[in-house]
PDB file of N, CA and C in Angstrom:
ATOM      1  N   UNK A   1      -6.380  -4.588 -15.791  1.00  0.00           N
ATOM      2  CA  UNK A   1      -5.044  -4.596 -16.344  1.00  0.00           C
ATOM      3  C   UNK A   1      -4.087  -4.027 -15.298  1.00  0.00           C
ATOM      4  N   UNK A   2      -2.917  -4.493 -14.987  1.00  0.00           N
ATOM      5  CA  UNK A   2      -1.824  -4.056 -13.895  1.00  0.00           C
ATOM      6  C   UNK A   2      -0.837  -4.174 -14.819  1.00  0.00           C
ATOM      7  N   UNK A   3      -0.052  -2.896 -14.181  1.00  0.00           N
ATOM      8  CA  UNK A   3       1.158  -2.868 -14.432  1.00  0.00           C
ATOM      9  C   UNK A   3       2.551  -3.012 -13.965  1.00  0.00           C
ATOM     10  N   UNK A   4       3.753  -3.611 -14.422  1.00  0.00           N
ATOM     11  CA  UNK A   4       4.645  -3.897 -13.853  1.00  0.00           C
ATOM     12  C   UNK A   4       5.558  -2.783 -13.532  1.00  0.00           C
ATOM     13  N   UNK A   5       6.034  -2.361 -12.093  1.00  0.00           N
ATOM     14  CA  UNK A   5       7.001  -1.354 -11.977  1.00  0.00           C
ATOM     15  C   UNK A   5       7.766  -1.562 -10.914  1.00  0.00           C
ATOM     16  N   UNK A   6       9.134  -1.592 -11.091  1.00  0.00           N
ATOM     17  CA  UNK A   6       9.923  -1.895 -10.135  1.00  0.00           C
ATOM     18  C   UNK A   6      10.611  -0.371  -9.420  1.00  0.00           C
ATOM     19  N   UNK A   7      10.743  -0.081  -8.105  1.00  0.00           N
ATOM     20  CA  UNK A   7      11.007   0.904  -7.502  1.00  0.00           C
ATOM     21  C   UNK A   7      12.039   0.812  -6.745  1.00  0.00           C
ATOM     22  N   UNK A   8      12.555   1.723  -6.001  1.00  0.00           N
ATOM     23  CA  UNK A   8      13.528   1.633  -5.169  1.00  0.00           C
ATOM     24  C   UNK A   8      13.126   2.775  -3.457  1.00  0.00           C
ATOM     25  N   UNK A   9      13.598   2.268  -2.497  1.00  0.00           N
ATOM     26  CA  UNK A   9      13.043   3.511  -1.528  1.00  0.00           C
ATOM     27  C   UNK A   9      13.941   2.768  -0.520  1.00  0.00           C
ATOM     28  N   UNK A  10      14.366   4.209   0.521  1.00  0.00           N
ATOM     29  CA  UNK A  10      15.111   3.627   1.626  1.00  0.00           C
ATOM     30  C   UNK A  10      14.606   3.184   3.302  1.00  0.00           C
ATOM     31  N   UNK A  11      15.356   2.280   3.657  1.00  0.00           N
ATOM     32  CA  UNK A  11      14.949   2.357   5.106  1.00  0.00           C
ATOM     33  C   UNK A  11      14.739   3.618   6.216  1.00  0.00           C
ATOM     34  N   UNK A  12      13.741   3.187   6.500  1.00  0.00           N
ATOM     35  CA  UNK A  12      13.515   4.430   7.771  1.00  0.00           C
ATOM     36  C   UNK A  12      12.539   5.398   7.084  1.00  0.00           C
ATOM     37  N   UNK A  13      12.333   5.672   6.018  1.00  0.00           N
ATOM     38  CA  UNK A  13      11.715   6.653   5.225  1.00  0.00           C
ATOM     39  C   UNK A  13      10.677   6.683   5.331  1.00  0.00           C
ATOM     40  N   UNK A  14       9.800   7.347   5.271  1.00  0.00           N
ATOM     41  CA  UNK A  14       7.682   7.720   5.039  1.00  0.00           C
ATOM     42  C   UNK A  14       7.755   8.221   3.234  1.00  0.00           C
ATOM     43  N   UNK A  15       7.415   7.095   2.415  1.00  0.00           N
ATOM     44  CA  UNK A  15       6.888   7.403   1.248  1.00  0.00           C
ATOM     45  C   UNK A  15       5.336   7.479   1.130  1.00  0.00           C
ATOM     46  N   UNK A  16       4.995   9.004   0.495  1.00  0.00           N
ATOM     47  CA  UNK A  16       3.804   8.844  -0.146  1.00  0.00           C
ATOM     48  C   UNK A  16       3.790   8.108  -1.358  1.00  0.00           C
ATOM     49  N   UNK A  17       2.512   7.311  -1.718  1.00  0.00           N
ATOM     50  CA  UNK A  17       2.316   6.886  -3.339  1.00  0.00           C
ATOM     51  C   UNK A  17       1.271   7.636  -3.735  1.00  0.00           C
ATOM     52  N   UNK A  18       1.201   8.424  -4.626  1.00  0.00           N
ATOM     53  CA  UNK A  18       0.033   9.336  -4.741  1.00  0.00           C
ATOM     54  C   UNK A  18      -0.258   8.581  -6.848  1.00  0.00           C
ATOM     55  N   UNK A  19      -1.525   8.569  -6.387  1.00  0.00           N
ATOM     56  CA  UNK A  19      -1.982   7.503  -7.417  1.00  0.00           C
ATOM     57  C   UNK A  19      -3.288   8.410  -8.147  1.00  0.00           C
ATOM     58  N   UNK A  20      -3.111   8.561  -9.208  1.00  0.00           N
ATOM     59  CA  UNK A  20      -4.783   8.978 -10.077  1.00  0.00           C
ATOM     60  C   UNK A  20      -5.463   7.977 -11.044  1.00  0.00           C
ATOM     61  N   UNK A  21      -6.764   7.381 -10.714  1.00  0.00           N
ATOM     62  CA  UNK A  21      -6.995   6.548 -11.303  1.00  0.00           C
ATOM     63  C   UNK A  21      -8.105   6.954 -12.547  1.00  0.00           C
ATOM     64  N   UNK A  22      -7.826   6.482 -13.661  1.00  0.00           N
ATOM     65  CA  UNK A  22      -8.294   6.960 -15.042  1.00  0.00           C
ATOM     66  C   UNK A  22      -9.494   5.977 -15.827  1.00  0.00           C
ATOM     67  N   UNK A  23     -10.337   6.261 -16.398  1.00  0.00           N
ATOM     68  CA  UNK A  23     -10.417   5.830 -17.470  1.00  0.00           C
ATOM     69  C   UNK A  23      -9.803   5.364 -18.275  1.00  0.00           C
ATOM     70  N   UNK A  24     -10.556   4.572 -19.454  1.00  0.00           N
ATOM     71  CA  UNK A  24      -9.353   3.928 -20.314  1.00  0.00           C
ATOM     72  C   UNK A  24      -9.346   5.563 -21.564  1.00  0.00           C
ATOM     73  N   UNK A  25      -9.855   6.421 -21.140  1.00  0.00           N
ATOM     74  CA  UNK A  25      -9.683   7.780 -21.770  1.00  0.00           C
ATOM     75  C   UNK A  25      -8.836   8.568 -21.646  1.00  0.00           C
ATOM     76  N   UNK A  26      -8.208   8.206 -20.180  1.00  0.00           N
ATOM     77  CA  UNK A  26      -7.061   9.205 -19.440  1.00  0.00           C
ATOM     78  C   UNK A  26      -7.893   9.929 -18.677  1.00  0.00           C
ATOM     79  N   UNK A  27      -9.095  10.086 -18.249  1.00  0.00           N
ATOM     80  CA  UNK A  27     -10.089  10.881 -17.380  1.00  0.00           C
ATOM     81  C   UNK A  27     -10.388  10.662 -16.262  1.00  0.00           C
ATOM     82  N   UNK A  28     -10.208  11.509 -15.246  1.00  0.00           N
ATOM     83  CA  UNK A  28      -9.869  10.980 -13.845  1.00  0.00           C
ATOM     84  C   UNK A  28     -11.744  10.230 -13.345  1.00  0.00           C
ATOM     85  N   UNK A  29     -11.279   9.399 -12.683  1.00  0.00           N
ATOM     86  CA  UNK A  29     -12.853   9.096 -11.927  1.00  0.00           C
ATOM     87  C   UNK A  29     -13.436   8.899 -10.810  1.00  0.00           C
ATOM     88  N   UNK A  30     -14.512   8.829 -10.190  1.00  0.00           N
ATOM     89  CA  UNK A  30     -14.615   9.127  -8.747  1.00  0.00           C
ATOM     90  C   UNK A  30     -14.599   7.889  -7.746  1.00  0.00           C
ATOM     91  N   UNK A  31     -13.599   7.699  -7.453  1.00  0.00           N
ATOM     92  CA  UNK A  31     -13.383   7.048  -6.683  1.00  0.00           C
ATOM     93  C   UNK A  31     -13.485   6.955  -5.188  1.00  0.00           C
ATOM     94  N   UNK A  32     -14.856   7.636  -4.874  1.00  0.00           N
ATOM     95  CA  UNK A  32     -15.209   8.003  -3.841  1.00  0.00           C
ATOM     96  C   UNK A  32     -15.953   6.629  -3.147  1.00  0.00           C
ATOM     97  N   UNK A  33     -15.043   6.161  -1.758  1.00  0.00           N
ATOM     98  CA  UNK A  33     -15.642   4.767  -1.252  1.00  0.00           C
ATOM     99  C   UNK A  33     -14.884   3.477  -1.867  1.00  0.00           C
ATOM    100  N   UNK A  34     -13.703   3.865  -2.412  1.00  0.00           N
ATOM    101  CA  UNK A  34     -13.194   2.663  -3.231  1.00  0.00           C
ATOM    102  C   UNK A  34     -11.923   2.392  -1.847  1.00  0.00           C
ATOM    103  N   UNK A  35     -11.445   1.218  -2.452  1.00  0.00           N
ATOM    104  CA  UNK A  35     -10.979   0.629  -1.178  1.00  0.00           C
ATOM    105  C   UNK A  35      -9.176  -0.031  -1.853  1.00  0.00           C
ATOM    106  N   UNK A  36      -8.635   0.925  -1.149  1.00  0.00           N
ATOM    107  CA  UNK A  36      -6.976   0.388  -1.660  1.00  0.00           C
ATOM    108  C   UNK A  36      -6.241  -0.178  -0.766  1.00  0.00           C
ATOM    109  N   UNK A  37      -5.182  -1.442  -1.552  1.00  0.00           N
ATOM    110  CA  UNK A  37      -4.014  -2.160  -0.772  1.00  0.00           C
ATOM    111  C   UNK A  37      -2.267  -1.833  -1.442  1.00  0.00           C
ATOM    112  N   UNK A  38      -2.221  -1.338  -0.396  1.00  0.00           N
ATOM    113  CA  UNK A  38      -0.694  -1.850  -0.968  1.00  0.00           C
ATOM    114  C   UNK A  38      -0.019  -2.960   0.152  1.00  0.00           C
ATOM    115  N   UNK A  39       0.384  -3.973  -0.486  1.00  0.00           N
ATOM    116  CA  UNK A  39       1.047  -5.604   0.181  1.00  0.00           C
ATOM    117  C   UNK A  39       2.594  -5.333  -0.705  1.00  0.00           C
ATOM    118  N   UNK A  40       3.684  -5.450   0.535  1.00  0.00           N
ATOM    119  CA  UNK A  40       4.713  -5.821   0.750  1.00  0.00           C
ATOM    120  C   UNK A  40       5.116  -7.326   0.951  1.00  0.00           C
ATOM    121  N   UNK A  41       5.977  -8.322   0.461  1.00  0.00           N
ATOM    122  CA  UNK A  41       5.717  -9.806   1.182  1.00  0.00           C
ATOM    123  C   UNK A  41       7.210 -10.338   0.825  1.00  0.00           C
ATOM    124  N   UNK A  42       7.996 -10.954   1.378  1.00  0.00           N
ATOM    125  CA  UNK A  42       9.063 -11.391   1.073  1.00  0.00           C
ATOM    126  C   UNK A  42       9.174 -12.357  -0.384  1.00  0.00           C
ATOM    127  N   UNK A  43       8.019 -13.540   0.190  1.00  0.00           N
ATOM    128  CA  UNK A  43       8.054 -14.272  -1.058  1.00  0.00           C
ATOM    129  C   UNK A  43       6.653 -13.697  -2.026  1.00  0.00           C
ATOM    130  N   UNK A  44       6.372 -14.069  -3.092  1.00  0.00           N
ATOM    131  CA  UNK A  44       5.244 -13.644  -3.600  1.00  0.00           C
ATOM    132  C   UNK A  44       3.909 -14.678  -3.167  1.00  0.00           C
ATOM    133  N   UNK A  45       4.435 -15.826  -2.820  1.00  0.00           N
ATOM    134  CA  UNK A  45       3.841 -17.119  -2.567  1.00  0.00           C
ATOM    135  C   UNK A  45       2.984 -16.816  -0.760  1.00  0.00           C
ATOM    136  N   UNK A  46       3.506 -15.752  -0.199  1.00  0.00           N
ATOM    137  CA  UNK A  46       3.083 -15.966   1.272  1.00  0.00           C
ATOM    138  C   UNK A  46       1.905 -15.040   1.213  1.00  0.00           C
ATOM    139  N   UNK A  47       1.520 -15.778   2.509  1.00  0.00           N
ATOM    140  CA  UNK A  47       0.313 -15.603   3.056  1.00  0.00           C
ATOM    141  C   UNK A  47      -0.250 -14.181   3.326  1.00  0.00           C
ATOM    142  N   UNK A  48      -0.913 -13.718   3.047  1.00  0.00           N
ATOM    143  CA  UNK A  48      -1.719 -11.927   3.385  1.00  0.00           C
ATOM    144  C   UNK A  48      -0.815 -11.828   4.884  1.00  0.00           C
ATOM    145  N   UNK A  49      -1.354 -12.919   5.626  1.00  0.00           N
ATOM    146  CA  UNK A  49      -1.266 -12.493   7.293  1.00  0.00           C
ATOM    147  C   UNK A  49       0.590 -12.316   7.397  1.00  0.00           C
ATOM    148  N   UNK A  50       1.542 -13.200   6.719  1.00  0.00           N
ATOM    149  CA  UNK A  50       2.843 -13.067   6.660  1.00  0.00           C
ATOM    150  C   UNK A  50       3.197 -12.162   5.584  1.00  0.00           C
ATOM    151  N   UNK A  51       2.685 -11.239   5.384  1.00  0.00           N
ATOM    152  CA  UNK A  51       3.207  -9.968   4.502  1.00  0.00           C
ATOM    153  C   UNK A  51       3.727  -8.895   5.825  1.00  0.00           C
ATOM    154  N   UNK A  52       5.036  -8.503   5.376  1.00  0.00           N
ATOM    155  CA  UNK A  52       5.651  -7.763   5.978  1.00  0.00           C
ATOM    156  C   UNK A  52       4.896  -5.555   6.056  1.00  0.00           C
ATOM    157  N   UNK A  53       4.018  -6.020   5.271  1.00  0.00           N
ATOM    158  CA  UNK A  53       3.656  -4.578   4.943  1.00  0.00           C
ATOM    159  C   UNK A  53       2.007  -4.891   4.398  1.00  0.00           C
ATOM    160  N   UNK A  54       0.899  -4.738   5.251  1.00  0.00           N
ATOM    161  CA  UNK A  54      -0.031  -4.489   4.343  1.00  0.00           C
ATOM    162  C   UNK A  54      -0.898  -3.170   4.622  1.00  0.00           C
ATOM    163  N   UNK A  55      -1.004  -2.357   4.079  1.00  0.00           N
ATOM    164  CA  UNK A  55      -1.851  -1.152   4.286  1.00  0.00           C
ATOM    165  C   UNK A  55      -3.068  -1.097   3.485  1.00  0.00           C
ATOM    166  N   UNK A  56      -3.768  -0.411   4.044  1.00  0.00           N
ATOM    167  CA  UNK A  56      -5.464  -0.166   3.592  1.00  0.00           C
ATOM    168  C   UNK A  56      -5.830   1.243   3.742  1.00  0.00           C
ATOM    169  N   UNK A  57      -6.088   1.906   2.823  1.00  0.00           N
ATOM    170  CA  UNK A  57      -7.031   2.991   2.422  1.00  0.00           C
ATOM    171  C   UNK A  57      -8.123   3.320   1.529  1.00  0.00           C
ATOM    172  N   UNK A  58      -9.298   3.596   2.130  1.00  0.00           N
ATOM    173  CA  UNK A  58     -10.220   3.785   1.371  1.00  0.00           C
ATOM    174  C   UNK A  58     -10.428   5.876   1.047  1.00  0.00           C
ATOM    175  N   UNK A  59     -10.816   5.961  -0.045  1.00  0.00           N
ATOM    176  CA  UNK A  59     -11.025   7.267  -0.687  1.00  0.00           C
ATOM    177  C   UNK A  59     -12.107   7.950  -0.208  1.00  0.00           C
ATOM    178  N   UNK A  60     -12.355   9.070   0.068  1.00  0.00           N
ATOM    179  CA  UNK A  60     -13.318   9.913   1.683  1.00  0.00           C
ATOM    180  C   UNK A  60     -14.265  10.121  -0.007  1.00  0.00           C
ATOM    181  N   UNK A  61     -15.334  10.249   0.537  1.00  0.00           N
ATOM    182  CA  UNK A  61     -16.614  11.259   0.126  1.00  0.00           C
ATOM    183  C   UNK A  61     -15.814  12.472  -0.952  1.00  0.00           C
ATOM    184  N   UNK A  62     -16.148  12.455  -2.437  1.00  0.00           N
ATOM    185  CA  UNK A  62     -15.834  13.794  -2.876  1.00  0.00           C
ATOM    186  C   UNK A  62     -14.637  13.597  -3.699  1.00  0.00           C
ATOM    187  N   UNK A  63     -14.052  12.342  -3.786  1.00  0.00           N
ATOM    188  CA  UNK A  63     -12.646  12.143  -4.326  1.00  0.00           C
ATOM    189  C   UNK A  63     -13.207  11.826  -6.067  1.00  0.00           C
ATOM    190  N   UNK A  64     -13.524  12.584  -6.321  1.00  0.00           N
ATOM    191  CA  UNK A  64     -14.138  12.847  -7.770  1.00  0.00           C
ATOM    192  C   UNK A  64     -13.015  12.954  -8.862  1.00  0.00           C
ATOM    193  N   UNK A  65     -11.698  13.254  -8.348  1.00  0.00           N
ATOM    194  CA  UNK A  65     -10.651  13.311  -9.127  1.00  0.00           C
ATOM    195  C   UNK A  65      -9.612  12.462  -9.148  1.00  0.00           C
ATOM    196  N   UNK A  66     -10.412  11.430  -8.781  1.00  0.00           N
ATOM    197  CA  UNK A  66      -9.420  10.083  -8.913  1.00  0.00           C
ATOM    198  C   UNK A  66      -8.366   9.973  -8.244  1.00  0.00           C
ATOM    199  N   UNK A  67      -7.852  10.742  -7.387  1.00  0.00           N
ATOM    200  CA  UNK A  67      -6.528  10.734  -6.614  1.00  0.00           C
ATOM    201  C   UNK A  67      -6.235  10.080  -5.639  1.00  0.00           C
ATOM    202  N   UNK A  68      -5.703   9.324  -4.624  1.00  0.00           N
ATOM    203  CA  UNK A  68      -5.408   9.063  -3.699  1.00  0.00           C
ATOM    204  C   UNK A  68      -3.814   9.020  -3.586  1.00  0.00           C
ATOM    205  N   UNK A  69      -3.769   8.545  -1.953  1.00  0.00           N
ATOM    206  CA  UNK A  69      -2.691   8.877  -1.419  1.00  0.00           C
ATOM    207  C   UNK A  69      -2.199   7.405  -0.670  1.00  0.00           C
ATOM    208  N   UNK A  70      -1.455   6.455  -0.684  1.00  0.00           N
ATOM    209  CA  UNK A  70      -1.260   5.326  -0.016  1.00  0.00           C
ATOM    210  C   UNK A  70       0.166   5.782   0.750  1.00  0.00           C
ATOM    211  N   UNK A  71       0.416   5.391   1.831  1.00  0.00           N
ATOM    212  CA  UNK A  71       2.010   6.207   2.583  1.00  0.00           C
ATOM    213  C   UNK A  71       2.613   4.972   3.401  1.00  0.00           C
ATOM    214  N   UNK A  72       3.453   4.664   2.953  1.00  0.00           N
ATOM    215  CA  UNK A  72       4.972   4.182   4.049  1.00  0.00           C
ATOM    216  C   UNK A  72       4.905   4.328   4.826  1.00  0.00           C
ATOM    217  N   UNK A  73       4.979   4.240   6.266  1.00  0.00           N
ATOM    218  CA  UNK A  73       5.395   4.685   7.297  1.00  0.00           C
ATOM    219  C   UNK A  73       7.078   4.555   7.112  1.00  0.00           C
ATOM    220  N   UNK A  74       7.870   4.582   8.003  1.00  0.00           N
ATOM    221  CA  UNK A  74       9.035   5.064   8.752  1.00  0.00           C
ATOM    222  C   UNK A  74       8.800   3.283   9.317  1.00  0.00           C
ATOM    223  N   UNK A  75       8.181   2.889  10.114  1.00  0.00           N
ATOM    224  CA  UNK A  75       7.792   1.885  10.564  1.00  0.00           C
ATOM    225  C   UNK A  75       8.150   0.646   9.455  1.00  0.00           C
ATOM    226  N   UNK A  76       6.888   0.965   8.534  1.00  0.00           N
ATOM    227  CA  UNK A  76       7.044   0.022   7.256  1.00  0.00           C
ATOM    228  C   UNK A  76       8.029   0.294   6.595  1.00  0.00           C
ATOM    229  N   UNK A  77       8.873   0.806   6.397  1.00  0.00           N
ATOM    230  CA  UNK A  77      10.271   0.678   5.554  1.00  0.00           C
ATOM    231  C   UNK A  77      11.374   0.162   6.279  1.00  0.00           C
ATOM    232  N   UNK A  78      10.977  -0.167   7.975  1.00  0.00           N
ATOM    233  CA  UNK A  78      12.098  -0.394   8.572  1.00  0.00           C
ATOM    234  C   UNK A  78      12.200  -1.797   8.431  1.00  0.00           C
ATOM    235  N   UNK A  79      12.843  -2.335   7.576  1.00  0.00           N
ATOM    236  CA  UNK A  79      12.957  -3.707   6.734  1.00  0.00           C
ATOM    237  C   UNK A  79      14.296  -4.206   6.326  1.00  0.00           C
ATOM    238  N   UNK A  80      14.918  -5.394   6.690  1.00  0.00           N
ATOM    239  CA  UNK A  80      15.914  -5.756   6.291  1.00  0.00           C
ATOM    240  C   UNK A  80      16.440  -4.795   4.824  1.00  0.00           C
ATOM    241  N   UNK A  81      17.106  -4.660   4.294  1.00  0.00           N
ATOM    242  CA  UNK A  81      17.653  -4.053   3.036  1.00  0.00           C
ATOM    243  C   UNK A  81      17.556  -5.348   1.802  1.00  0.00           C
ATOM    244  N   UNK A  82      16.700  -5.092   0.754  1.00  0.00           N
ATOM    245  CA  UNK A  82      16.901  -6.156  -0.115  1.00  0.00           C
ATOM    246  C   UNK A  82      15.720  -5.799  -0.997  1.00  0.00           C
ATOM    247  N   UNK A  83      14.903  -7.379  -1.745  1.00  0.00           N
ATOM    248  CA  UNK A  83      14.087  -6.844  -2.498  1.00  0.00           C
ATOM    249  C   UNK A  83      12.869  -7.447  -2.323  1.00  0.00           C
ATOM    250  N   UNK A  84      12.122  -6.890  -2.155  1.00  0.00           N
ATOM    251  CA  UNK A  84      10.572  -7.538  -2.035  1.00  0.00           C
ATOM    252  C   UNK A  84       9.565  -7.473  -3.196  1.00  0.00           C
ATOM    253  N   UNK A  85       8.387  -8.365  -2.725  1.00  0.00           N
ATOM    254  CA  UNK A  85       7.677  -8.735  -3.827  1.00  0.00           C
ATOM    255  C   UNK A  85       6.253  -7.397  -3.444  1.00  0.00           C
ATOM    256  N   UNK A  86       5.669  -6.392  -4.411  1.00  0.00           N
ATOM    257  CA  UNK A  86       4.424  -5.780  -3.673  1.00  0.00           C
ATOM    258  C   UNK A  86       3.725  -5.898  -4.621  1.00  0.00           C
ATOM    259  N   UNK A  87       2.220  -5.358  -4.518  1.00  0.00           N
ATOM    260  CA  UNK A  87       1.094  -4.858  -5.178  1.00  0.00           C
ATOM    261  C   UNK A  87       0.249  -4.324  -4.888  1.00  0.00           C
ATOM    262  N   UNK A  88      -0.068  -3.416  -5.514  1.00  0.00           N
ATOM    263  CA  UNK A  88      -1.141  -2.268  -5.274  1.00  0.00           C
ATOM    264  C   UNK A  88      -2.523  -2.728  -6.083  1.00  0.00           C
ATOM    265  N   UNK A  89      -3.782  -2.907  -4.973  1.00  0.00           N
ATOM    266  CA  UNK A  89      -4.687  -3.200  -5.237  1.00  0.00           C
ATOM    267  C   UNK A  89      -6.205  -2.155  -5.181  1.00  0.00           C
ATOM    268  N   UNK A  90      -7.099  -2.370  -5.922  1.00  0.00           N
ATOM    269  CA  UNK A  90      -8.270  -1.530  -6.230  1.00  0.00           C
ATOM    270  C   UNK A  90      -8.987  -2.538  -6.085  1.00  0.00           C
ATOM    271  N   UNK A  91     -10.491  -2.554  -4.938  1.00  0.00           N
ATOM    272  CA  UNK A  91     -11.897  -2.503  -5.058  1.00  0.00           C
ATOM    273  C   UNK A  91     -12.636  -1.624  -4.837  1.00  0.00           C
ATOM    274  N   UNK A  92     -13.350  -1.577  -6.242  1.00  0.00           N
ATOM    275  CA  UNK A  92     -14.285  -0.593  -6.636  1.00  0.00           C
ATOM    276  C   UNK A  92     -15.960  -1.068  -5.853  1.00  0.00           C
ATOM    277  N   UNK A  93     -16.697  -0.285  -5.831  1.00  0.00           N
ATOM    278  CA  UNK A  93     -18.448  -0.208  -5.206  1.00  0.00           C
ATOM    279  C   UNK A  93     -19.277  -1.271  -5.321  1.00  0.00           C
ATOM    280  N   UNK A  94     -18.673  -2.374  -6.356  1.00  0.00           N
ATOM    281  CA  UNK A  94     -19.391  -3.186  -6.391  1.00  0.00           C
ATOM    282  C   UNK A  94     -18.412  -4.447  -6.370  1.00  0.00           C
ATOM    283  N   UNK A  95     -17.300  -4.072  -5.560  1.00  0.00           N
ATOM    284  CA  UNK A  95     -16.436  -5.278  -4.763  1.00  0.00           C
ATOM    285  C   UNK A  95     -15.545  -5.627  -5.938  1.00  0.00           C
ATOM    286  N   UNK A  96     -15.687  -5.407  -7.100  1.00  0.00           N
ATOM    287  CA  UNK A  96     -14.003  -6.007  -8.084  1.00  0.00           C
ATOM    288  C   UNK A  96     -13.000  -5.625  -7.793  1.00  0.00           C
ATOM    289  N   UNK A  97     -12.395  -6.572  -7.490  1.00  0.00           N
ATOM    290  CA  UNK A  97     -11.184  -6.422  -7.572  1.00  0.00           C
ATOM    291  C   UNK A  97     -10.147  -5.786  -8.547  1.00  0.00           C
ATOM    292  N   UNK A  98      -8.877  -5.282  -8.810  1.00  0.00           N
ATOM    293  CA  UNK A  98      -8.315  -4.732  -9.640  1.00  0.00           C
ATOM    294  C   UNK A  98      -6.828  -4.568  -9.316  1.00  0.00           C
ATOM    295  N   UNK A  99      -6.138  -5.291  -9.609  1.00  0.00           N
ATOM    296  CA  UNK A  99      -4.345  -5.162  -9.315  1.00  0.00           C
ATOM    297  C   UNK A  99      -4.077  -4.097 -10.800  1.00  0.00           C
ATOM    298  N   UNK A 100      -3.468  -2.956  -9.457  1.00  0.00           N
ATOM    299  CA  UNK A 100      -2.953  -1.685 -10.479  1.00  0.00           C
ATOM    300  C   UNK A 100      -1.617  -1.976 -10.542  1.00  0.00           C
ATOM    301  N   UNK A 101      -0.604  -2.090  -9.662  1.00  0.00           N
ATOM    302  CA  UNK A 101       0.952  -2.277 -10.120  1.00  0.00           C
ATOM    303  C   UNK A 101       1.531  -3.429  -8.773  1.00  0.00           C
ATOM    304  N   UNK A 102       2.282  -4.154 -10.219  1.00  0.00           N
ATOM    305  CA  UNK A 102       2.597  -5.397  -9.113  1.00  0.00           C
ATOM    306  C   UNK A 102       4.537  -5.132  -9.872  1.00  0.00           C
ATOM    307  N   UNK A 103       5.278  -5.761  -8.679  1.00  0.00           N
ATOM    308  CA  UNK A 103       6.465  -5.541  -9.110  1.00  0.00           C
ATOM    309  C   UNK A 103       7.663  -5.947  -7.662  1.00  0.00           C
ATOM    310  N   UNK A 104       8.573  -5.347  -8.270  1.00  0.00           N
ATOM    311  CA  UNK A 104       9.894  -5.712  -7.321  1.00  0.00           C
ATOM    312  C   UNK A 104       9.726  -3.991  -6.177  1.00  0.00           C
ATOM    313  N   UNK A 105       9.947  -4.185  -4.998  1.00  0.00           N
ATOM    314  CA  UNK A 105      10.466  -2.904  -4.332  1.00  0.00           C
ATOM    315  C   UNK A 105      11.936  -3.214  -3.737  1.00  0.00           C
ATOM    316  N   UNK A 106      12.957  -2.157  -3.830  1.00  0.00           N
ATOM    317  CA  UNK A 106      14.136  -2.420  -3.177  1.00  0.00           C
ATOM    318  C   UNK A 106      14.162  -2.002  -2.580  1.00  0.00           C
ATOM    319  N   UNK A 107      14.453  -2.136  -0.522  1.00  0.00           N
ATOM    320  CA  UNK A 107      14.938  -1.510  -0.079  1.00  0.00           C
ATOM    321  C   UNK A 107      16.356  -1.613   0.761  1.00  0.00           C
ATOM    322  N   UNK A 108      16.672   0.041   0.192  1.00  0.00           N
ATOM    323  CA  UNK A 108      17.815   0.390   0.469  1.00  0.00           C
ATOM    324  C   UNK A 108      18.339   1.010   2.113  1.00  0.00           C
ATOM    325  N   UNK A 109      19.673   0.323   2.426  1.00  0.00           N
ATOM    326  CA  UNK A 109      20.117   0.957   3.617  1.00  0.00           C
ATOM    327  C   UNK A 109      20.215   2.440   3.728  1.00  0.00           C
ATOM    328  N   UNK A 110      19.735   3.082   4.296  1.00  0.00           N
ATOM    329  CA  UNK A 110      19.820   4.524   4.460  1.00  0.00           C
ATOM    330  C   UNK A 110      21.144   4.924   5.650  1.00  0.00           C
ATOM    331  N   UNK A 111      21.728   5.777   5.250  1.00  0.00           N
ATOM    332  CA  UNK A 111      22.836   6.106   5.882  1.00  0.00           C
ATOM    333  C   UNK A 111      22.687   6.956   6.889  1.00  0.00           C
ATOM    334  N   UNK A 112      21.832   7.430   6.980  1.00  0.00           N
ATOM    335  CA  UNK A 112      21.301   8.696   8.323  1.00  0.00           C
ATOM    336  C   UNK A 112      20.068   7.117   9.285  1.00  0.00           C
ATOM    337  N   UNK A 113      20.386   7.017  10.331  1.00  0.00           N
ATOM    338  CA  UNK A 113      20.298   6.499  11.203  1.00  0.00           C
ATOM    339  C   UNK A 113      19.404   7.051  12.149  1.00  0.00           C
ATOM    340  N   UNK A 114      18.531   8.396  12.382  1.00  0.00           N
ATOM    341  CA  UNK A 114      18.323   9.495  13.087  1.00  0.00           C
ATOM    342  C   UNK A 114      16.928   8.798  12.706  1.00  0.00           C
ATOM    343  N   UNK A 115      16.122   8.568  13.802  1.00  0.00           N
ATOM    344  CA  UNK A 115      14.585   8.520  13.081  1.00  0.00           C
ATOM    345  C   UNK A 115      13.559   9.393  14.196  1.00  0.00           C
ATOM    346  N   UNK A 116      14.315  10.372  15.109  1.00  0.00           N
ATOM    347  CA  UNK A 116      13.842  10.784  16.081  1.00  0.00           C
ATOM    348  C   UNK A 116      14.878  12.359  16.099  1.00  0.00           C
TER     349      UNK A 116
END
């Protein structure tokens, strides 16, 4: 099951996404070795390789509390200003797949210019 959430974040910026993944109990679980995407893409229709943003993190040994951390660069936000298509993806140990939040991201012109 995924959920729809539309966000907003500015150019130039380093966002963390800090994510806890649950049971259908609300109980955190170990997601130790699980393997996350977050995809940025102009259209929703394009290609993995023509996504403007794709990042990959997998969860270290010990992540028993369901948490992770997916991050922006400064790099990856440096993006025309407008709205893009993303989704945040989960495979679990035995390779399923799992779209956790799919949605609109906006990004916004940032007025501080300074990235150094």
């Amino acid at each position: 099951m995924h959920v729809s959430y539309d966000f907003k974040i500015f150019q130039h910026n380093t966002i963390p996404i800090n994510l806890t993944i649950d049971d259908t109990s609300g109980t955190a679980i170990d997601i130790s070795g699980y393997k996350f995407w977050i995809t940025i893409k102009t259209n929703e229709s394009d290609s993995d390789v023509n996504a403007i943003v794709q990042n990959t993190s997998t969860a270290p040994a010990g992540s028993t509390d369901g948490k992770i951390t997916l991050t922006l660069s400064k790099t990856d936000t440096d993006q025309t200003a407008g709205d893009y298509y993303y989704d945040i993806q989960m495979m679990d140990l035995s390779n399923s797949v799992y779209t956790l939040f799919k949605g609109i991201v906006t990004i916004e012109t940032a007025i501080t210019g300074a990235t150094s």
